[in-house]
C-alpha atoms as a PDB file:
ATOM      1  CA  UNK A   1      24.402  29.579 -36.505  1.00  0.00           C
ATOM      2  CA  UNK A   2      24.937  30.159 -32.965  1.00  0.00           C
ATOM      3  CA  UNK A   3      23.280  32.152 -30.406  1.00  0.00           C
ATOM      4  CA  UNK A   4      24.434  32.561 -26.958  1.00  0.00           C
ATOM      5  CA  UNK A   5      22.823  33.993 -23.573  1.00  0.00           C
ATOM      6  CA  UNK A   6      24.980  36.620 -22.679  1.00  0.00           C
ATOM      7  CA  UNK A   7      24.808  39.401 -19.417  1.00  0.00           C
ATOM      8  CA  UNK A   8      25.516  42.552 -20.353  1.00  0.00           C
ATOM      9  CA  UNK A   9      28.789  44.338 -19.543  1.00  0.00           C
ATOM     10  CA  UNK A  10      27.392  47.226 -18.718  1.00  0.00           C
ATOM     11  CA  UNK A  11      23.970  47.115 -17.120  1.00  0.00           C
ATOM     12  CA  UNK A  12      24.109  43.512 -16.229  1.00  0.00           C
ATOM     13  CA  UNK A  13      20.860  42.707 -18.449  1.00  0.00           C
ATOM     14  CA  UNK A  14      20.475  38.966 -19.898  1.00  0.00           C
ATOM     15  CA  UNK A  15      20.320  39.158 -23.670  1.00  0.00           C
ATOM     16  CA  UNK A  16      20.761  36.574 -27.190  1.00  0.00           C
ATOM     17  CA  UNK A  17      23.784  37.298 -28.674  1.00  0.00           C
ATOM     18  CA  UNK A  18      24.028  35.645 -32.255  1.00  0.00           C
ATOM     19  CA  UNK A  19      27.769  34.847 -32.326  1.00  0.00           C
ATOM     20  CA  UNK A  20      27.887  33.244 -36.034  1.00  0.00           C
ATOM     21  CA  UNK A  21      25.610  32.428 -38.913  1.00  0.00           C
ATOM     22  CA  UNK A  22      25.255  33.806 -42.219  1.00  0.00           C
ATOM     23  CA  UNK A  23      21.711  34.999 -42.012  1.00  0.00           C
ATOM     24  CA  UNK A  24      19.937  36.951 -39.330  1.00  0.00           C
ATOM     25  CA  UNK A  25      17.955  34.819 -36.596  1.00  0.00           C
ATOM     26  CA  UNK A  26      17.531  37.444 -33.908  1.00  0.00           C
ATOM     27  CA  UNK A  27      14.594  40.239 -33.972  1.00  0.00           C
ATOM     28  CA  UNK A  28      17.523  42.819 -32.960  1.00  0.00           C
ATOM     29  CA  UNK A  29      19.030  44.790 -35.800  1.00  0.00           C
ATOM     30  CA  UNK A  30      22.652  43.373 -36.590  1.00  0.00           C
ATOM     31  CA  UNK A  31      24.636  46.646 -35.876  1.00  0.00           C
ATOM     32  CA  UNK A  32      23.367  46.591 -32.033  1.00  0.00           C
ATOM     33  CA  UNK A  33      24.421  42.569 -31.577  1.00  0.00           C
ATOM     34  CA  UNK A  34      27.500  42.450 -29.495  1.00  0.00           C
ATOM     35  CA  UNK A  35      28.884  40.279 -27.500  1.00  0.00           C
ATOM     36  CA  UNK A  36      29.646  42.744 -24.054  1.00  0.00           C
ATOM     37  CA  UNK A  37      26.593  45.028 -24.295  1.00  0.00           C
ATOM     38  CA  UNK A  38      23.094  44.731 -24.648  1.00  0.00           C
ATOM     39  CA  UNK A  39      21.040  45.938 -27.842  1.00  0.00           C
ATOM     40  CA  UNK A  40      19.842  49.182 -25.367  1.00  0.00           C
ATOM     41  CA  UNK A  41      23.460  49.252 -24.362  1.00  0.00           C
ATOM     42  CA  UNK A  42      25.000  49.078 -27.566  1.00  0.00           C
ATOM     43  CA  UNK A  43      22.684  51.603 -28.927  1.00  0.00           C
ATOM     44  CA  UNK A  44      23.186  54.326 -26.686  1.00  0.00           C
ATOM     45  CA  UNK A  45      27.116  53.573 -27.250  1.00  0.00           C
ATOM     46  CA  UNK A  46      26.510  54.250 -30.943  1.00  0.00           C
ATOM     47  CA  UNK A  47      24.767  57.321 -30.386  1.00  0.00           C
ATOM     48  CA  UNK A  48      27.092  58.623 -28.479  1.00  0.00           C
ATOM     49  CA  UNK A  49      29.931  58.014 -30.844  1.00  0.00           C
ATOM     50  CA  UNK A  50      27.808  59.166 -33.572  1.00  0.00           C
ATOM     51  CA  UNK A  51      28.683  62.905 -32.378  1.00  0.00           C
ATOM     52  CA  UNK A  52      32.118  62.685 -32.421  1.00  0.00           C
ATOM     53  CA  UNK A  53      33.701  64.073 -35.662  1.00  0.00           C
ATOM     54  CA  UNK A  54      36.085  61.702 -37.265  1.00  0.00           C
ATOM     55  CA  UNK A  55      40.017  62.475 -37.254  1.00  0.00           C
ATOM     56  CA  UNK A  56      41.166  59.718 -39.552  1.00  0.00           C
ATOM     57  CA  UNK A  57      40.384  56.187 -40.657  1.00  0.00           C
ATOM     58  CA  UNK A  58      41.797  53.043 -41.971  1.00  0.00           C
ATOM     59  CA  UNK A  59      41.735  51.609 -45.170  1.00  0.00           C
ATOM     60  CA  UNK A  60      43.081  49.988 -48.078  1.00  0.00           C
ATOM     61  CA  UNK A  61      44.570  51.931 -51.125  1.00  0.00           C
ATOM     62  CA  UNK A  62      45.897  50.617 -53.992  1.00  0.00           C
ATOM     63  CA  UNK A  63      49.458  50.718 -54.643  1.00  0.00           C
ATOM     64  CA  UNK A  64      52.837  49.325 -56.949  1.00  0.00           C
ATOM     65  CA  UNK A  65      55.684  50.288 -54.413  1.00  0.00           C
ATOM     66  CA  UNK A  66      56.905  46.323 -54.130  1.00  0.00           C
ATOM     67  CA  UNK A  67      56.295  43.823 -56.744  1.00  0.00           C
ATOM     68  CA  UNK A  68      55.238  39.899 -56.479  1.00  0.00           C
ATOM     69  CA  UNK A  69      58.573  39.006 -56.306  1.00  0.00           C
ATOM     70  CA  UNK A  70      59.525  40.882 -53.458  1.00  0.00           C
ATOM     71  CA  UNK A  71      56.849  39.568 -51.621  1.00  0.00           C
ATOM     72  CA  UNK A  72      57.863  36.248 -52.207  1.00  0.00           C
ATOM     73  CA  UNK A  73      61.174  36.878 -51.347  1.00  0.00           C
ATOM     74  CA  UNK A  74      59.918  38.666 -48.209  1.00  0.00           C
ATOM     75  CA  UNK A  75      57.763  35.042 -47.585  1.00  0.00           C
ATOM     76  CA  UNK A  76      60.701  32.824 -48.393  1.00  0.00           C
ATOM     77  CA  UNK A  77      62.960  34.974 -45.736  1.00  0.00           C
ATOM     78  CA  UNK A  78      60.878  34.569 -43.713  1.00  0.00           C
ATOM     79  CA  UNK A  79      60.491  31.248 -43.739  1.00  0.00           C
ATOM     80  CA  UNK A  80      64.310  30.664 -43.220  1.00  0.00           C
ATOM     81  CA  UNK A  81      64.265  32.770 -40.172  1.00  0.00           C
ATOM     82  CA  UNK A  82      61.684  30.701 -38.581  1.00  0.00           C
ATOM     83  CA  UNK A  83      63.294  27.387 -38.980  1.00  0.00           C
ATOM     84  CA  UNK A  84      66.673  28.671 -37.761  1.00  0.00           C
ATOM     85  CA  UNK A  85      64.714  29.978 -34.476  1.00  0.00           C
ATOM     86  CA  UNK A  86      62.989  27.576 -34.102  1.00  0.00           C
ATOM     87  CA  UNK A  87      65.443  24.931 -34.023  1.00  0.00           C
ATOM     88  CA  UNK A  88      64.617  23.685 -38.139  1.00  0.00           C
ATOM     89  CA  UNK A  89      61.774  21.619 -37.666  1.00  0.00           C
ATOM     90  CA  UNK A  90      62.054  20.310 -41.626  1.00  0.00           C
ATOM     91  CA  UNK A  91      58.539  22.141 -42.271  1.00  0.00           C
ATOM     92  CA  UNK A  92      56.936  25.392 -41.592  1.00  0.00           C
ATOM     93  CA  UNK A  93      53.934  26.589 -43.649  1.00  0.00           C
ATOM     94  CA  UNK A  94      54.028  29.828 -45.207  1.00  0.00           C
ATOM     95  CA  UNK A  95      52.538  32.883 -42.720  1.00  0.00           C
ATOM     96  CA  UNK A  96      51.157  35.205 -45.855  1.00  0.00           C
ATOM     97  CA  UNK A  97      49.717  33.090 -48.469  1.00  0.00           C
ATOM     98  CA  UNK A  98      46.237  31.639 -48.753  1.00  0.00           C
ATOM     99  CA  UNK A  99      45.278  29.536 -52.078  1.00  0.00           C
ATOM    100  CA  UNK A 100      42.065  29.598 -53.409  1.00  0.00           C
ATOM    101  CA  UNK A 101      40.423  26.196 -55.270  1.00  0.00           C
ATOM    102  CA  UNK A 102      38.789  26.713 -58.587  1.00  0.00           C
ATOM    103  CA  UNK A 103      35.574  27.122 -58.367  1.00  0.00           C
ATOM    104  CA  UNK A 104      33.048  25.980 -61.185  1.00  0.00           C
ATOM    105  CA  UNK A 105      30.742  28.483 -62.726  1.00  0.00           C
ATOM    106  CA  UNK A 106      33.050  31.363 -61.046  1.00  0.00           C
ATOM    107  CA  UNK A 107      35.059  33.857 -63.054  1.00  0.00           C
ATOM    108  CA  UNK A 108      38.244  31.594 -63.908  1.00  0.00           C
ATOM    109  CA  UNK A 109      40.626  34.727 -64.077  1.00  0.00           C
ATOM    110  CA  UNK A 110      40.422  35.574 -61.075  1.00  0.00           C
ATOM    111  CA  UNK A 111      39.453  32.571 -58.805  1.00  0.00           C
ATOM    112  CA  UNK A 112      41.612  29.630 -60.558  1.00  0.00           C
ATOM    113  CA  UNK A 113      44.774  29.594 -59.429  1.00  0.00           C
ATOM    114  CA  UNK A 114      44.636  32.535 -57.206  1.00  0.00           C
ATOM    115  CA  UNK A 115      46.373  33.390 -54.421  1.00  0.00           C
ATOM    116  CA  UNK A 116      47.430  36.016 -51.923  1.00  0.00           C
ATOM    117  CA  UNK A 117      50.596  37.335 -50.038  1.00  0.00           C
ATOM    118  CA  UNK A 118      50.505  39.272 -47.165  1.00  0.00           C
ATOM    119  CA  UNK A 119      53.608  41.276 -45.496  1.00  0.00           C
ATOM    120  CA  UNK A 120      53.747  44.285 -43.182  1.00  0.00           C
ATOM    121  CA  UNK A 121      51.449  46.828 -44.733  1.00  0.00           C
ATOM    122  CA  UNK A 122      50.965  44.982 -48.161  1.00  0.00           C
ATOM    123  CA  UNK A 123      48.096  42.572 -49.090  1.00  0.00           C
ATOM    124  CA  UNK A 124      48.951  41.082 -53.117  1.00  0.00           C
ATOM    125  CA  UNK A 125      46.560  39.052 -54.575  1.00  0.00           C
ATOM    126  CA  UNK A 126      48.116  37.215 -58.278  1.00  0.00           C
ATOM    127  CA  UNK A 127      47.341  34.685 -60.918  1.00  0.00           C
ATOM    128  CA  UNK A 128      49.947  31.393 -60.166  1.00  0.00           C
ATOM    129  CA  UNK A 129      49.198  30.135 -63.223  1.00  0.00           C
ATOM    130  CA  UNK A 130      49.877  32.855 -65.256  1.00  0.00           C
ATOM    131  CA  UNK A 131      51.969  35.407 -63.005  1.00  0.00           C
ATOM    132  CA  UNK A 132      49.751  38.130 -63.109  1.00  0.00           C
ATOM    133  CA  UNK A 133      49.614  40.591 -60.670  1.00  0.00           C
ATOM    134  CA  UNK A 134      45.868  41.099 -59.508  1.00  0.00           C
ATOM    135  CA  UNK A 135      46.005  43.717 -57.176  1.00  0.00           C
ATOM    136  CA  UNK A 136      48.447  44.972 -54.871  1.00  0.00           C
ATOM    137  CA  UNK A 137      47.336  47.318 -51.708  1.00  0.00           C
ATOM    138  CA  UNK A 138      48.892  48.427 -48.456  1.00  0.00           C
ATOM    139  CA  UNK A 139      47.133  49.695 -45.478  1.00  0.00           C
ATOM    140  CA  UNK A 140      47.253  53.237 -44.124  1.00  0.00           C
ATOM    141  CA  UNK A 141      45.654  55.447 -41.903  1.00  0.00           C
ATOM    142  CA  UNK A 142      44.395  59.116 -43.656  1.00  0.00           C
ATOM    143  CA  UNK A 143      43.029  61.957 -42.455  1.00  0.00           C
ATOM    144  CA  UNK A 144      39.511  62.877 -44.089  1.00  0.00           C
ATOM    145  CA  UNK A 145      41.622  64.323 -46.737  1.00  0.00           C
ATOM    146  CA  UNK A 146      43.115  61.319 -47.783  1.00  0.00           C
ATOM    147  CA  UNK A 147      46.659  62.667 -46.787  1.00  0.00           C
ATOM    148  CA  UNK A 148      48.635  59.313 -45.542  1.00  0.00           C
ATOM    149  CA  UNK A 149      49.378  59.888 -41.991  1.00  0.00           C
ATOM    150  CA  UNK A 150      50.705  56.390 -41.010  1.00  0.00           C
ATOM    151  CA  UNK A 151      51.358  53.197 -42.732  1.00  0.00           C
ATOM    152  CA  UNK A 152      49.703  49.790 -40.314  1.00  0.00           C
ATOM    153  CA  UNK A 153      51.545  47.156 -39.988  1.00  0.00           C
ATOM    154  CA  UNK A 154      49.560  43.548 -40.151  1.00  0.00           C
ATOM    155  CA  UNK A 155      52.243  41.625 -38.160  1.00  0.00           C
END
């Protein structure tokens, strides 16, 4: 965990700011801990912005517009671009996957052998040992209908 003595941004106040740590150290509630603005600050910021209807939000949905091997293909090409810009230094490692160690006492389906691709809008998670497709997703912005206004882009 660490905790920092911060001024604040806005009113110039000194205040602890706990900047990691997985449990809670500080006697301020975690949504008003910030790292610009006091816990007063951040407060009244929140209130404020608690009036405001929302137009539209982010989020995840699921999806099965590209499949694993496109991704991979996207990854590999990717790859290849890289090296030939940047003058083929022999290695590059990969920008969109992350691999996950097994895990004892976890559920082996899903955490041995898994890994993730990212690209653009899509986040894949699969079973390398076994191919399987996990879940696929891609990242949009909706309106509080859930109409698709925009797709995000990760890059």
């Amino acid at each position: 965990m660490r905790i920092g003595i911060v001024y604040c941004k806005n009113c110039g106040a000194k205040y602890n700011w706990q900047a990691s740590g997985n449990y809670w150290a500080l006697d301020t509630p975690q949504e008003y801990n910030d790292s610009e603005y006091c816990p007063e600050c951040k407060k009244a910021i929140i209130d404020a912005l608690a009036l405001i209807e929302k137009k539209s939000i982010i989020k995840w949905i699921k999806t099965n517009e590209v499949n694993l091997e496109t991704l991979k293909w996207w990854e590999e090409e990717n790859i290849r671009e890289r090296k030939l810009l940047e003058g083929n230094p022999g290695h590059l490692l990969p920008h969109m996957k992350r691999v996950f160690a097994t895990l004892p006492g976890h559920d082996t389906i899903h955490i041995q052998g898994r890994e993730e691709y990212s690209h653009k809008f899509f986040h894949c998670e699969y079973n390398r040992n076994t191919n399987e497709l996990l879940s696929l997703t891609i990242k949009v912005r909706v309106d509080l209908s859930d109409k698709i206004l925009e797709y995000i882009n990760r890059d």
